[in-house]
N, C-alpha and C. Protein backbone atom coordinates (compact mmCIF):
# COMPACT_ATOMS: atom_id res chain seq x y z
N UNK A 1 11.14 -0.07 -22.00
CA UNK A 1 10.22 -0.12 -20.87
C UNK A 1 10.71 -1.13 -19.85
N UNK A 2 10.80 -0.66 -18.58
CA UNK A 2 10.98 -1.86 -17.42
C UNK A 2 10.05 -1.96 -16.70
N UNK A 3 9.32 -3.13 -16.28
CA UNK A 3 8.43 -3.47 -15.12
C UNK A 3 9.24 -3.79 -13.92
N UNK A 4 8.75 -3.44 -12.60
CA UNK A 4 8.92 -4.10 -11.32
C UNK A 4 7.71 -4.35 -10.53
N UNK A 5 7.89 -5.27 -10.37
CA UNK A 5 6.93 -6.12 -9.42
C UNK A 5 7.05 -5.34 -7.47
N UNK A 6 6.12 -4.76 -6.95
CA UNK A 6 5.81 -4.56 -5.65
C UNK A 6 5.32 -5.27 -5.09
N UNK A 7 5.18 -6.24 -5.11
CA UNK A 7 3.97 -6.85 -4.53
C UNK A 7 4.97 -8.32 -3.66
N UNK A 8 4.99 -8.65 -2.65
CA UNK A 8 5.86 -9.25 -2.02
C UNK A 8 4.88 -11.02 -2.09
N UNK A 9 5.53 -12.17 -2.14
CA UNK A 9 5.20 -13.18 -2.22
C UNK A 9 3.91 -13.71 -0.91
N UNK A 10 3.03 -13.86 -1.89
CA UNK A 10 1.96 -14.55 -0.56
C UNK A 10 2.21 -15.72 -0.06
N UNK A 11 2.71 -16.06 1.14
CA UNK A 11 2.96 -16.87 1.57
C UNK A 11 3.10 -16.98 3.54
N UNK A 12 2.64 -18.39 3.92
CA UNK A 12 2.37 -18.63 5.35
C UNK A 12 3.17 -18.26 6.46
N UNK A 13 4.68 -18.18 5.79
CA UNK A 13 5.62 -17.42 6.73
C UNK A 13 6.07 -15.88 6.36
N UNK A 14 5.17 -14.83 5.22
CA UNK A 14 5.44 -13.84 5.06
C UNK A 14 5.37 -12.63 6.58
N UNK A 15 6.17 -11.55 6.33
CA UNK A 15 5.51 -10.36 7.24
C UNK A 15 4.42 -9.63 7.17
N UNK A 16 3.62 -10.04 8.91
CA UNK A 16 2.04 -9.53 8.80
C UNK A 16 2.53 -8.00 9.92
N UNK A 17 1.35 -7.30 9.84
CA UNK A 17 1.09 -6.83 10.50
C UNK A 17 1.52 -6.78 12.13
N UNK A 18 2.44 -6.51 13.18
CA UNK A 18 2.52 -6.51 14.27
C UNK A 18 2.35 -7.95 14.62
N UNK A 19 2.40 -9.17 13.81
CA UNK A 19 2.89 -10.39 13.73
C UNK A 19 1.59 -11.30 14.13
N UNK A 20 0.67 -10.37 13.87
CA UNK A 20 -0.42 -10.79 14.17
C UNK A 20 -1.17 -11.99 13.77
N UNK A 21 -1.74 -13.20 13.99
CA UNK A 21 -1.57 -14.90 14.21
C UNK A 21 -2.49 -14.61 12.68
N UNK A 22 -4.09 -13.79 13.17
CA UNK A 22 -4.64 -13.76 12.01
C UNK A 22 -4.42 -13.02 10.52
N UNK A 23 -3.60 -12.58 10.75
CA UNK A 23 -3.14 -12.18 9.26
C UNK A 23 -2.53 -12.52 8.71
N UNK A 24 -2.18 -13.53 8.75
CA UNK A 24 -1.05 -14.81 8.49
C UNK A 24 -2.01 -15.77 7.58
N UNK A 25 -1.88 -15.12 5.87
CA UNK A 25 -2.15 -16.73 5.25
C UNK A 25 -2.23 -17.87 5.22
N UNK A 26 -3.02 -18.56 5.11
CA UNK A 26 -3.24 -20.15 5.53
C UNK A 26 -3.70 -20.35 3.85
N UNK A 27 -2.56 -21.40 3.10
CA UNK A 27 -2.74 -21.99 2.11
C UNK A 27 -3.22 -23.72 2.18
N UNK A 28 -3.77 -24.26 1.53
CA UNK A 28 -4.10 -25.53 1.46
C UNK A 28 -4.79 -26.05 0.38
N UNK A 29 -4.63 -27.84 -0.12
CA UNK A 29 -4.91 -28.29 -1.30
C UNK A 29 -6.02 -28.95 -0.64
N UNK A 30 -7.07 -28.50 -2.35
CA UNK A 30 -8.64 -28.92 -2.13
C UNK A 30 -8.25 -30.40 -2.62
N UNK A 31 -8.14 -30.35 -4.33
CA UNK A 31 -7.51 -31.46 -4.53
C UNK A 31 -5.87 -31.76 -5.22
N UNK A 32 -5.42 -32.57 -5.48
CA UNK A 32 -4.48 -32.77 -6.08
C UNK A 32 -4.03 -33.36 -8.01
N UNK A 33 -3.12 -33.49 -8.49
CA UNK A 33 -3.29 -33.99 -9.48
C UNK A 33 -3.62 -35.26 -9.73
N UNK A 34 -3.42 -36.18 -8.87
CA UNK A 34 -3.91 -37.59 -8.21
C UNK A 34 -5.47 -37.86 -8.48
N UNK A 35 -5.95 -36.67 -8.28
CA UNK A 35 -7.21 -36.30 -8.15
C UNK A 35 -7.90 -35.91 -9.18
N UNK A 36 -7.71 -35.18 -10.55
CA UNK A 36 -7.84 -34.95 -11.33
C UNK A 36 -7.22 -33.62 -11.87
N UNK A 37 -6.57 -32.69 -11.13
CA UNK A 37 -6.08 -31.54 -10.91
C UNK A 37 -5.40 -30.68 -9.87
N UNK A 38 -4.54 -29.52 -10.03
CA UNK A 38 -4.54 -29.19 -8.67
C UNK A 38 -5.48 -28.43 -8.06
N UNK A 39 -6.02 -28.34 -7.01
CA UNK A 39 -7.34 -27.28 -6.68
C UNK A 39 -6.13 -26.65 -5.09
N UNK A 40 -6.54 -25.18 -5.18
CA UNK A 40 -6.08 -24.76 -3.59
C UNK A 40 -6.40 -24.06 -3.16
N UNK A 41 -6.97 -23.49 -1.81
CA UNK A 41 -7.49 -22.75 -1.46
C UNK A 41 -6.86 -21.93 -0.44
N UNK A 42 -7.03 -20.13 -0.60
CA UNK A 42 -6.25 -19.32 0.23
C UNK A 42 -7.51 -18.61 1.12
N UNK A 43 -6.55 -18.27 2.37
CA UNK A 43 -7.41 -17.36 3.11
C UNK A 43 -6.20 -16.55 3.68
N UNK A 44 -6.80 -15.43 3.43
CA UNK A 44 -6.46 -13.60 3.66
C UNK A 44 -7.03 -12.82 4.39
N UNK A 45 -6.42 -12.52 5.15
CA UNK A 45 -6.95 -10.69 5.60
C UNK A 45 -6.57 -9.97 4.47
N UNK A 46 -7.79 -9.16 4.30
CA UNK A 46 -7.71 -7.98 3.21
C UNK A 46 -6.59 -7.53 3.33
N UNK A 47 -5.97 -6.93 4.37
CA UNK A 47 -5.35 -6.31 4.91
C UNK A 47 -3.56 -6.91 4.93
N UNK A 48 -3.22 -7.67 4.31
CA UNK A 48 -2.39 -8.57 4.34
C UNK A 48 -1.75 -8.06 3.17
N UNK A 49 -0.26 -8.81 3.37
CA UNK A 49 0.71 -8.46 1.56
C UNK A 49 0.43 -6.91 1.16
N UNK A 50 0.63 -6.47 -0.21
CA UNK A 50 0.61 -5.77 -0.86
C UNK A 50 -1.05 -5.31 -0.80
N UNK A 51 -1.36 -4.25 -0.47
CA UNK A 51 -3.35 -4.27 -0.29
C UNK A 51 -3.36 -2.63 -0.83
N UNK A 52 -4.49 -2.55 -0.82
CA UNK A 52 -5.12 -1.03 -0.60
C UNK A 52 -6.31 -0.98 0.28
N UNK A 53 -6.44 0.31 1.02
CA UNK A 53 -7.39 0.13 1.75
C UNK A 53 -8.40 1.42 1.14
N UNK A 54 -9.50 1.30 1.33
CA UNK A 54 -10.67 1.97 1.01
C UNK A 54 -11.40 2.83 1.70
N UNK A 55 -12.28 4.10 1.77
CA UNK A 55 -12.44 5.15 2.72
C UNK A 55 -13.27 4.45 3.52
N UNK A 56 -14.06 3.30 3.21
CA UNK A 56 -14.86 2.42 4.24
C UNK A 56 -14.04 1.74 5.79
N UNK A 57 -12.54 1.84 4.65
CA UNK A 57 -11.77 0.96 6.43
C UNK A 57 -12.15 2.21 7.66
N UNK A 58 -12.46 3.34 7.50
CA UNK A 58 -12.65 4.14 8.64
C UNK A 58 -13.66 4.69 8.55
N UNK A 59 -14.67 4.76 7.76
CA UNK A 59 -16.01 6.00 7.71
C UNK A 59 -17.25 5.03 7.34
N UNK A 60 -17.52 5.14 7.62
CA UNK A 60 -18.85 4.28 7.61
C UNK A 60 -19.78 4.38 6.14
N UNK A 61 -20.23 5.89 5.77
CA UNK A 61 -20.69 6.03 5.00
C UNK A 61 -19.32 6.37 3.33
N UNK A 62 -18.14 5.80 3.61
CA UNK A 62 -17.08 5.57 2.72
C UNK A 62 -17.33 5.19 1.89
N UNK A 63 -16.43 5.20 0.44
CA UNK A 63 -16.70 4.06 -0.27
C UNK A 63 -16.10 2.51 -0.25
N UNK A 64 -17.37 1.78 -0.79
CA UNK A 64 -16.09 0.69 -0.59
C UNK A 64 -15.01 0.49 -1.94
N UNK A 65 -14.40 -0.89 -1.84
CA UNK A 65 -12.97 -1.52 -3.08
C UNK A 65 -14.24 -1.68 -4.17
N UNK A 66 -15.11 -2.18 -3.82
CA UNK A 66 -16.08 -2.13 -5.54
C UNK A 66 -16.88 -0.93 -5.92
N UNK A 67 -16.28 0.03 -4.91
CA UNK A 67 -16.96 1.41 -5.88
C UNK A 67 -16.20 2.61 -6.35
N UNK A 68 -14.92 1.74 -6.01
CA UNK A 68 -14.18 2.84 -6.26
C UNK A 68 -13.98 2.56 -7.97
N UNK A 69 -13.80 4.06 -8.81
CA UNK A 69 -13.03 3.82 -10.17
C UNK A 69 -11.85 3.12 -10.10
N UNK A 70 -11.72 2.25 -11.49
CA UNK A 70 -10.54 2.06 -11.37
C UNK A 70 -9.69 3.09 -11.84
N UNK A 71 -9.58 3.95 -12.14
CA UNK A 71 -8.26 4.51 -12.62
C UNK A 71 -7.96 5.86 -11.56
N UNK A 72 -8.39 5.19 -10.04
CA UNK A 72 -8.02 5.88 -8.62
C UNK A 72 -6.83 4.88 -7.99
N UNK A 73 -6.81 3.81 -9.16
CA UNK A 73 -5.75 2.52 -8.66
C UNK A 73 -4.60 2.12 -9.73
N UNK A 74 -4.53 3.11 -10.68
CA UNK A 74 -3.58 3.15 -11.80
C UNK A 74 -2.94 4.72 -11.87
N UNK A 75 -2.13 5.10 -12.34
CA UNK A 75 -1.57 6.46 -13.23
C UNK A 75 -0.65 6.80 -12.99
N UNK A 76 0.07 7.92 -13.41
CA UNK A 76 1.35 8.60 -13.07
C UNK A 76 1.43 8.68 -11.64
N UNK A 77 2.42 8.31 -11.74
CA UNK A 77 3.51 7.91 -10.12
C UNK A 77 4.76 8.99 -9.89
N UNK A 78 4.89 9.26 -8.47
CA UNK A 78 6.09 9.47 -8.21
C UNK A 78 6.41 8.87 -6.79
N UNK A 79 8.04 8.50 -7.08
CA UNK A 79 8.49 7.51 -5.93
C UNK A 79 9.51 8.69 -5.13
N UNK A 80 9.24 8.70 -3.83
CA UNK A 80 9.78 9.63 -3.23
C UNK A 80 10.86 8.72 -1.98
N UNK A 81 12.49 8.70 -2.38
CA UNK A 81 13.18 8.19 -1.29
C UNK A 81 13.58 9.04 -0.52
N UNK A 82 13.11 8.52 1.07
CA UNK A 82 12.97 8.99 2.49
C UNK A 82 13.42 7.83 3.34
N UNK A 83 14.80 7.31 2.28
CA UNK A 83 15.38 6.04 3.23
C UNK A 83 16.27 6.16 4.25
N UNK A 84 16.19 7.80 4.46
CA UNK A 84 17.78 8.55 5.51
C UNK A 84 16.33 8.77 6.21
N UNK A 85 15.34 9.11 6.81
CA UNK A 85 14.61 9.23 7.39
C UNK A 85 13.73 7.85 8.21
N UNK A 86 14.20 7.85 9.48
CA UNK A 86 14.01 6.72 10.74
C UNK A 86 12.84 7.01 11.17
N UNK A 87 11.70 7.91 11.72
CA UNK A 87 10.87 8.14 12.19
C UNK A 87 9.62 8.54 11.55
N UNK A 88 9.50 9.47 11.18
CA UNK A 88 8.16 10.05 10.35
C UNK A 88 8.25 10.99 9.28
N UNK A 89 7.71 10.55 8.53
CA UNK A 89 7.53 11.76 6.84
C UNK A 89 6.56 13.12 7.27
N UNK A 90 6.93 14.25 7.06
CA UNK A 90 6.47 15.35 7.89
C UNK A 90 5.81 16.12 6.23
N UNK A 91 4.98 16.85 6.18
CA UNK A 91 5.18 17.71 5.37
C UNK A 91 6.15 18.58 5.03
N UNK A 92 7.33 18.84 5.39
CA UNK A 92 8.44 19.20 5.33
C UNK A 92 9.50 18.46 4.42
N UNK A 93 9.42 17.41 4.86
CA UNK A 93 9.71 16.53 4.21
C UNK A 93 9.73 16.73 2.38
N UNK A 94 8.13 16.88 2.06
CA UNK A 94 7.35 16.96 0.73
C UNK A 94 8.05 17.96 0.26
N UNK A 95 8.36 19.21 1.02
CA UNK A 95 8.24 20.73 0.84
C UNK A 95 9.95 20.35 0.25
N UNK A 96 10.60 19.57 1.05
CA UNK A 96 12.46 20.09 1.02
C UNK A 96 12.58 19.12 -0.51
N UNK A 97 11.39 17.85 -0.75
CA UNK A 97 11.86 16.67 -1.74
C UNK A 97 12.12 17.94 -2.91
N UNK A 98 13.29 17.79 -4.51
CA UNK A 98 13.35 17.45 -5.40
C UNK A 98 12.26 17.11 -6.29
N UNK A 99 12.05 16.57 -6.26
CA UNK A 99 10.95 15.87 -6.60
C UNK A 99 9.53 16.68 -6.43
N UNK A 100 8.60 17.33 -7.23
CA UNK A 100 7.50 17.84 -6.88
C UNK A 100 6.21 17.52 -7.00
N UNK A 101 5.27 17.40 -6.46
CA UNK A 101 4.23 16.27 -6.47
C UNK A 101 2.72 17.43 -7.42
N UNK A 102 2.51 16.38 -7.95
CA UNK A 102 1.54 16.93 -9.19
C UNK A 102 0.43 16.73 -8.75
N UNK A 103 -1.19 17.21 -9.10
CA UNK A 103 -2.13 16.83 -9.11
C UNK A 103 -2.67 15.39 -9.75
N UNK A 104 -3.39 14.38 -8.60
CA UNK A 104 -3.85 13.32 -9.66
C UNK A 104 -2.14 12.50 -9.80
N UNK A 105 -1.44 12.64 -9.18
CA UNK A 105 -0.15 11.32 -9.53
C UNK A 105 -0.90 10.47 -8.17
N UNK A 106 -0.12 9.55 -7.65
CA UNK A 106 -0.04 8.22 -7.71
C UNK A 106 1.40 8.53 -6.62
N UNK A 107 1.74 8.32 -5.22
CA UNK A 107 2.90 9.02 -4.38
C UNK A 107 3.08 8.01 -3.77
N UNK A 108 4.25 7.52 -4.11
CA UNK A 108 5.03 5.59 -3.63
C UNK A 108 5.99 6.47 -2.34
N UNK A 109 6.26 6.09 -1.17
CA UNK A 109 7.03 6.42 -0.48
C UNK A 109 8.01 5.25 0.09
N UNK A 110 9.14 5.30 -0.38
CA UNK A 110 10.52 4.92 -0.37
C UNK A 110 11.09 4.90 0.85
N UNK A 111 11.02 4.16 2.33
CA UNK A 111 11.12 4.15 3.67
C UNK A 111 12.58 3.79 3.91
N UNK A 112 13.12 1.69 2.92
CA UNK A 112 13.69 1.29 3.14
C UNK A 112 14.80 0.74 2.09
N UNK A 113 15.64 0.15 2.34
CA UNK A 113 16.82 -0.08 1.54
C UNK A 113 16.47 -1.85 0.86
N UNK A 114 16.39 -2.19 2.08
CA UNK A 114 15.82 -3.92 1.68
C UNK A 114 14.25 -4.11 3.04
N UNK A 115 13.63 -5.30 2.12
CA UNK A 115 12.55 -5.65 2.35
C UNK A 115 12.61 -6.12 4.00
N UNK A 116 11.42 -6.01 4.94
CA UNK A 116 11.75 -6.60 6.37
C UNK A 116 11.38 -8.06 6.04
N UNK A 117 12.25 -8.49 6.90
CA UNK A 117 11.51 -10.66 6.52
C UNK A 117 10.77 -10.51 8.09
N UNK A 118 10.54 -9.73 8.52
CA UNK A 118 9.36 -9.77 10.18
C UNK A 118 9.01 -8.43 10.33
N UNK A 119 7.76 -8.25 10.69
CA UNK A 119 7.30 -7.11 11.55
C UNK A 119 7.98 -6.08 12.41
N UNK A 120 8.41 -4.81 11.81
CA UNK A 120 9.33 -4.11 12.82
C UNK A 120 8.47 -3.03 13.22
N UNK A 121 8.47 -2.96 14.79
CA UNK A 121 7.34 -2.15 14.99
C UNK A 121 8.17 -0.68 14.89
N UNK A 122 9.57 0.02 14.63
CA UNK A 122 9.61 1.32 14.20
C UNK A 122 9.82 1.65 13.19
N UNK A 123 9.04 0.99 12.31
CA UNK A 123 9.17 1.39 10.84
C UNK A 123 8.92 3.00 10.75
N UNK A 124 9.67 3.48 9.52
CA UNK A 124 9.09 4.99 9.26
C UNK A 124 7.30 5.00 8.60
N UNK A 125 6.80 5.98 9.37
CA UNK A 125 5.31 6.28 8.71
C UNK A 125 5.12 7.63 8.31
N UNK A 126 4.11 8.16 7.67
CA UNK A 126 3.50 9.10 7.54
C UNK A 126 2.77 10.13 8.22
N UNK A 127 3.25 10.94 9.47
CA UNK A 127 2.46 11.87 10.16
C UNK A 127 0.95 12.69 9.16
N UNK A 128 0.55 12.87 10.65
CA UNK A 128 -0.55 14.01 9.57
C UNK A 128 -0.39 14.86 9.04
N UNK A 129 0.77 15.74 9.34
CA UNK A 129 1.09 16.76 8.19
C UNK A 129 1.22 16.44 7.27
N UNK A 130 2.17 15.65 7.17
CA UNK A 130 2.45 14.96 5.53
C UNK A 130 1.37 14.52 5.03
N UNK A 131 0.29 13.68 5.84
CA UNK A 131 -1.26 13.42 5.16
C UNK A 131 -2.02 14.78 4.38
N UNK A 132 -1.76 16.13 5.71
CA UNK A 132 -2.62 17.19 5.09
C UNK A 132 -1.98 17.13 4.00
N UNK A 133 -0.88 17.45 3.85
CA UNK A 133 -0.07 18.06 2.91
C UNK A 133 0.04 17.72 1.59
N UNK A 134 -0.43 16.63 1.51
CA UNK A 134 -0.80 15.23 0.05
C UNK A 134 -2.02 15.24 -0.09
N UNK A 135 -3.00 15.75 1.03
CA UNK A 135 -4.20 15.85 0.98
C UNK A 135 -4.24 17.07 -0.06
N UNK A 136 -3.54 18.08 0.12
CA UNK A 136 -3.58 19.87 -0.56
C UNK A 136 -3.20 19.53 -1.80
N UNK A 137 -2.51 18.31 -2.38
CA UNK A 137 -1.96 18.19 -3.81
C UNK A 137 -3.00 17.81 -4.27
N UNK A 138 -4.07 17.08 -3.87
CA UNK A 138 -5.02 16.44 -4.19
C UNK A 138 -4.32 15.58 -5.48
N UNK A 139 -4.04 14.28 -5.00
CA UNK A 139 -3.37 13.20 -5.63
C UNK A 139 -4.18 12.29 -5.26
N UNK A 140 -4.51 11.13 -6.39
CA UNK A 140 -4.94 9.92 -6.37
C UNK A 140 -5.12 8.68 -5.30
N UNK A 141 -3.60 8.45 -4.79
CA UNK A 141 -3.11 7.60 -3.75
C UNK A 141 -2.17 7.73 -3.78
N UNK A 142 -1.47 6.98 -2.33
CA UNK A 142 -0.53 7.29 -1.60
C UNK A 142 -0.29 5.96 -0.98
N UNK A 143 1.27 5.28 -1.30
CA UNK A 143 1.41 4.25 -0.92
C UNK A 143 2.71 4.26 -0.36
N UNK A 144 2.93 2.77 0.51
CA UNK A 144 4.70 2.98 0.94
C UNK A 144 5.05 1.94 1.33
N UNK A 145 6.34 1.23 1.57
CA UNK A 145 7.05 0.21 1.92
C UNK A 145 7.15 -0.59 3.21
N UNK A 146 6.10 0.00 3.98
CA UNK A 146 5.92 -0.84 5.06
C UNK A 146 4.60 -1.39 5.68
N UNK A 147 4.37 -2.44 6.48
CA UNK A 147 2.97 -2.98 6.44
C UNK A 147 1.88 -2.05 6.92
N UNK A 148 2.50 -0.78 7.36
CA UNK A 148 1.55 0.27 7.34
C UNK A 148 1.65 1.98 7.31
N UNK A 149 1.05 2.87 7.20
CA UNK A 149 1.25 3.73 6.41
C UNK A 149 1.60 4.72 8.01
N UNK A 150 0.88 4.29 8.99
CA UNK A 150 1.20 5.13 10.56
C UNK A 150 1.55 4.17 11.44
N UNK A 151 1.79 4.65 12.75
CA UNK A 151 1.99 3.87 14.07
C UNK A 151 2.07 5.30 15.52
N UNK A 152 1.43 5.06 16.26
CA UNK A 152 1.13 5.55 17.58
C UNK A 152 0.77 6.58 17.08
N UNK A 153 -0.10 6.35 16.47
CA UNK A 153 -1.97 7.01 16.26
C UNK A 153 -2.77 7.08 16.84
N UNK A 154 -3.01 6.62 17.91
CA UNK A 154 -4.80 6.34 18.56
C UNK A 154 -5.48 6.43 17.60
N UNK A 155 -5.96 7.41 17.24
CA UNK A 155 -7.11 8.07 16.15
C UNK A 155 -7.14 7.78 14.96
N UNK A 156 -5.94 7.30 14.62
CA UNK A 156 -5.53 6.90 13.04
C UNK A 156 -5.65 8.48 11.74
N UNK A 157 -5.31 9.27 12.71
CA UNK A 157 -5.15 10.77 11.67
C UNK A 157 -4.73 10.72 10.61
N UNK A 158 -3.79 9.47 10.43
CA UNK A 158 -2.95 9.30 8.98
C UNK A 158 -3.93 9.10 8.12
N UNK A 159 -4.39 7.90 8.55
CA UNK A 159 -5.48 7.12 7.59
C UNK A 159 -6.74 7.90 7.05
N UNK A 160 -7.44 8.37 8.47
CA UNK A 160 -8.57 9.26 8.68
C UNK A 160 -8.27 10.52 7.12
N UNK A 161 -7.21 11.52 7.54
CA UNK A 161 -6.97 12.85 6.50
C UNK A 161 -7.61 11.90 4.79
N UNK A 162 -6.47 10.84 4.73
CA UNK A 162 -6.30 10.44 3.45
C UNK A 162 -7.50 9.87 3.03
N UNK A 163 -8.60 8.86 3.93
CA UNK A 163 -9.61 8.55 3.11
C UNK A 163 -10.32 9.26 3.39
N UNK A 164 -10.62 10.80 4.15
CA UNK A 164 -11.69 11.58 3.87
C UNK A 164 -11.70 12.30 2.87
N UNK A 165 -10.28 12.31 2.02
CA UNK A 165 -9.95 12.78 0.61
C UNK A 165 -10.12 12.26 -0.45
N UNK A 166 -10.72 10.93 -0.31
CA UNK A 166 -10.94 9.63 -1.30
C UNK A 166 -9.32 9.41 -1.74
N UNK A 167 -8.16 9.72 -0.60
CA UNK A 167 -6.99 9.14 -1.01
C UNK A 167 -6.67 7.66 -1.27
N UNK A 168 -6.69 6.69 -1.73
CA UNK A 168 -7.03 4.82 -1.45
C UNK A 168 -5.04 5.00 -0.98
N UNK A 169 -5.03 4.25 -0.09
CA UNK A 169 -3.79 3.74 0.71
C UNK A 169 -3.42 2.48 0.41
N UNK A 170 -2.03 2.44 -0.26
CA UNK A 170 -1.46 0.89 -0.83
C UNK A 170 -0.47 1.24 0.48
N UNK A 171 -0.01 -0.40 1.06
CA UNK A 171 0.61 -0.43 1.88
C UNK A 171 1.11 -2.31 1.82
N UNK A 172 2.82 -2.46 2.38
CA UNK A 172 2.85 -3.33 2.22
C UNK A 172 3.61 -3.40 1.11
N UNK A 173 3.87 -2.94 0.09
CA UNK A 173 4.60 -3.21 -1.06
C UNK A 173 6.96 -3.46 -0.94
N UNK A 174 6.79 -3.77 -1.91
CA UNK A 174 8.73 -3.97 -1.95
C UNK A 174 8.93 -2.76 -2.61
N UNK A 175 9.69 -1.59 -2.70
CA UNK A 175 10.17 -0.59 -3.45
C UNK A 175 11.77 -0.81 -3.48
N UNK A 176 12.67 -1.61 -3.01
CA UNK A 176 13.49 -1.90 -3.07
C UNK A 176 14.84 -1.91 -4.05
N UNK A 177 14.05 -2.15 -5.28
CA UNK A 177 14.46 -1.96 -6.58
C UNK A 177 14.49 -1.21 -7.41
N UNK A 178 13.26 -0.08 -6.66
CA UNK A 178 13.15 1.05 -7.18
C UNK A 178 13.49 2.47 -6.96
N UNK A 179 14.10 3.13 -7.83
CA UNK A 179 14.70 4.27 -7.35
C UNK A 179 13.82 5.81 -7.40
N UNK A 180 14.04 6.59 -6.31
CA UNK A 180 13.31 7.62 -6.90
C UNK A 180 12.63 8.46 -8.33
N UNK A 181 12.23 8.85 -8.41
CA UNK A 181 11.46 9.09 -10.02
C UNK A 181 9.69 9.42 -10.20
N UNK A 182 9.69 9.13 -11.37
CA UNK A 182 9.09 9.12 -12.31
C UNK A 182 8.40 8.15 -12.76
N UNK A 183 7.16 7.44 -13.08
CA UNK A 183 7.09 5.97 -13.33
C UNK A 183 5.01 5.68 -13.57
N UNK A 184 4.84 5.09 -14.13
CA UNK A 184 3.18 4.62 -14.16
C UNK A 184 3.08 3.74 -13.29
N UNK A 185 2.07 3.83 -12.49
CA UNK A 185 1.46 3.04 -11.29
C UNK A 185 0.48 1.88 -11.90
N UNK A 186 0.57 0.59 -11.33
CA UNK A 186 -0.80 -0.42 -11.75
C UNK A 186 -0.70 -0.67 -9.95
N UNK A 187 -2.04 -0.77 -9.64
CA UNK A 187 -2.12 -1.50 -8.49
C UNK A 187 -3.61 -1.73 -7.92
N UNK A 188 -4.51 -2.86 -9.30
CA UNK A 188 -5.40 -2.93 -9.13
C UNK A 188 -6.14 -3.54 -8.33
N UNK A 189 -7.04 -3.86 -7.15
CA UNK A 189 -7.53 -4.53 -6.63
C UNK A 189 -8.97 -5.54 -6.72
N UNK A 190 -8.65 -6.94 -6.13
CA UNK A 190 -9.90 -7.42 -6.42
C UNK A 190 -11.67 -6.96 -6.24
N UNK A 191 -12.28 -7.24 -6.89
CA UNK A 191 -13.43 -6.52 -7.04
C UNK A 191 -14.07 -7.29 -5.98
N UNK A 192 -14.29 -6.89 -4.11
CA UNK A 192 -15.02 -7.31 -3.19
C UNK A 192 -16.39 -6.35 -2.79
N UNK A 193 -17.22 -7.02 -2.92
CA UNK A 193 -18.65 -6.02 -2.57
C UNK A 193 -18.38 -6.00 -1.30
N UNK A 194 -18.23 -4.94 -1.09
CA UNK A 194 -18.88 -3.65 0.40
C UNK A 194 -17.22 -4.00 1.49
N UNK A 195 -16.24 -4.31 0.39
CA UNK A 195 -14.47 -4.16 0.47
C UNK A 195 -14.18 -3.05 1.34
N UNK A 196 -13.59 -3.35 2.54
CA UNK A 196 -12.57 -2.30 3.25
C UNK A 196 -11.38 -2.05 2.55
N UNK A 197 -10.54 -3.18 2.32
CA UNK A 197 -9.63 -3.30 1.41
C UNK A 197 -9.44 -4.27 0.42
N UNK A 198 -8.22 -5.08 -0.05
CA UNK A 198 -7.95 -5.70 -0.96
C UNK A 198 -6.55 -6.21 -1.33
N UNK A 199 -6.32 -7.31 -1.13
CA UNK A 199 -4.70 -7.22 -2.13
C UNK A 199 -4.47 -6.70 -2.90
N UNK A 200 -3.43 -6.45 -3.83
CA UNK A 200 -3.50 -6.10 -4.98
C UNK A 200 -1.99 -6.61 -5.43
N UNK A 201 -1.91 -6.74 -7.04
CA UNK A 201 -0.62 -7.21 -7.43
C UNK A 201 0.22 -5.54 -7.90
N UNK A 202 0.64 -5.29 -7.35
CA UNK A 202 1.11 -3.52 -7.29
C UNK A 202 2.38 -3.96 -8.81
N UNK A 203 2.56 -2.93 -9.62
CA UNK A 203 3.68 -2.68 -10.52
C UNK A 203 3.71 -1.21 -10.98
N UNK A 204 5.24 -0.78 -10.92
CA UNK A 204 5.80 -0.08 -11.75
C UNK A 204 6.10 -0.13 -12.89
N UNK A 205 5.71 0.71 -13.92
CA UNK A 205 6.44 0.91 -15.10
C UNK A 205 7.65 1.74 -15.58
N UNK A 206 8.41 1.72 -16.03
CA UNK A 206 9.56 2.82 -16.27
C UNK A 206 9.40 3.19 -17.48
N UNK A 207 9.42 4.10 -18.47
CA UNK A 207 9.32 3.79 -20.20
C UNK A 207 10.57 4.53 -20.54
């Protein structure tokens, strides 16, 4: 069995979002060992690092991160590399992969070769076809290697298709190490009442 870790280091100079001031972790010590211990305290955007987001980030009457099951945030995985692809994952895309996507897996999408150390605003994303099209497999979730899953959306169609499907969207993760395949998904999130999203510590399994 091999584990890999997705989940990229939380930290004050990590890559946010479009470099945005507030999504930028702010760590600090409550107390010290001087003190009797170490104590420290973090502040996050949900939306930050390794996350999932929830059908609430866009629908009002959605669910939120504490109502979802957990095992909509665990199971059979497949990692699909689309690292020769610069612009957008099409349903076509799905149709030409090797690789064939099952009911109920768990769909990691494979963008890049190495991790960004800053915000690149042409990362590859996910069009809506490719949303319908993952929408028609009716699969669990759908995650991928960059701090977000679309870009020049207005409407956010990406997002919109997938959580009106109760698809949960991990975004943000390292796949780097990982090669196309086969694999068990963990990528549980903290339990926040009435949660848009969530960090989460994302892992692969290999067996």
């Amino acid at each position: 069995m091999k584990l890999y870790d997705l989940s990229p280091t939380i930290s004050e100079d990590m890559a946010v979002y479009k470099n945005k001031e507030g999504k930028k972790p702010k760590l600090s010590a409550i107390r010290t060992l001087k003190e009797g211990a170490n104590e420290s305290k973090l502040e996050i955007e949900t939306h930050t690092g390794a996350h999932v987001d929830a059908p609430f980030h866009f629908f009002e009457n959605g669910k939120t991160i504490d109502e979802i099951n957990l095992d909509r945030f665990m199971g059979k995985c497949v990692v699909l590399d689309f690292t020769k692809i610069k612009d957008s994952i099409t349903k076509n895309h799905f149709k030409n992969s090797k690789i064939k996507i099952q009911k109920d897996e768990i769909v990691l999408l494979k963008t890049k070769i190495l991790p960004d150390r800053a915000f690149n605003p042409e990362f590859t994303y996910l069009d809506k076809s490719g949303a319908k099209f993952l929408a028609s497999k009716k699969i669990k979730a759908v995650g991928i290697d960059n701090l977000g899953i679309e870009r020049s959306q207005p409407n956010h169609e990406t997002h919109k298709i997938l959580l009106k499907n109760n698809i949960v969207i991990f975004e943000g993760m390292d796949l780097s190490k990982v090669k196309g395949g086969k694999y068990f998904f963990h990528g549980l999130p903290l339990k926040i009442k009435n949660g848009d999203a969530s960090p989460v510590r994302a892992a692969l399994i290999k067996f």
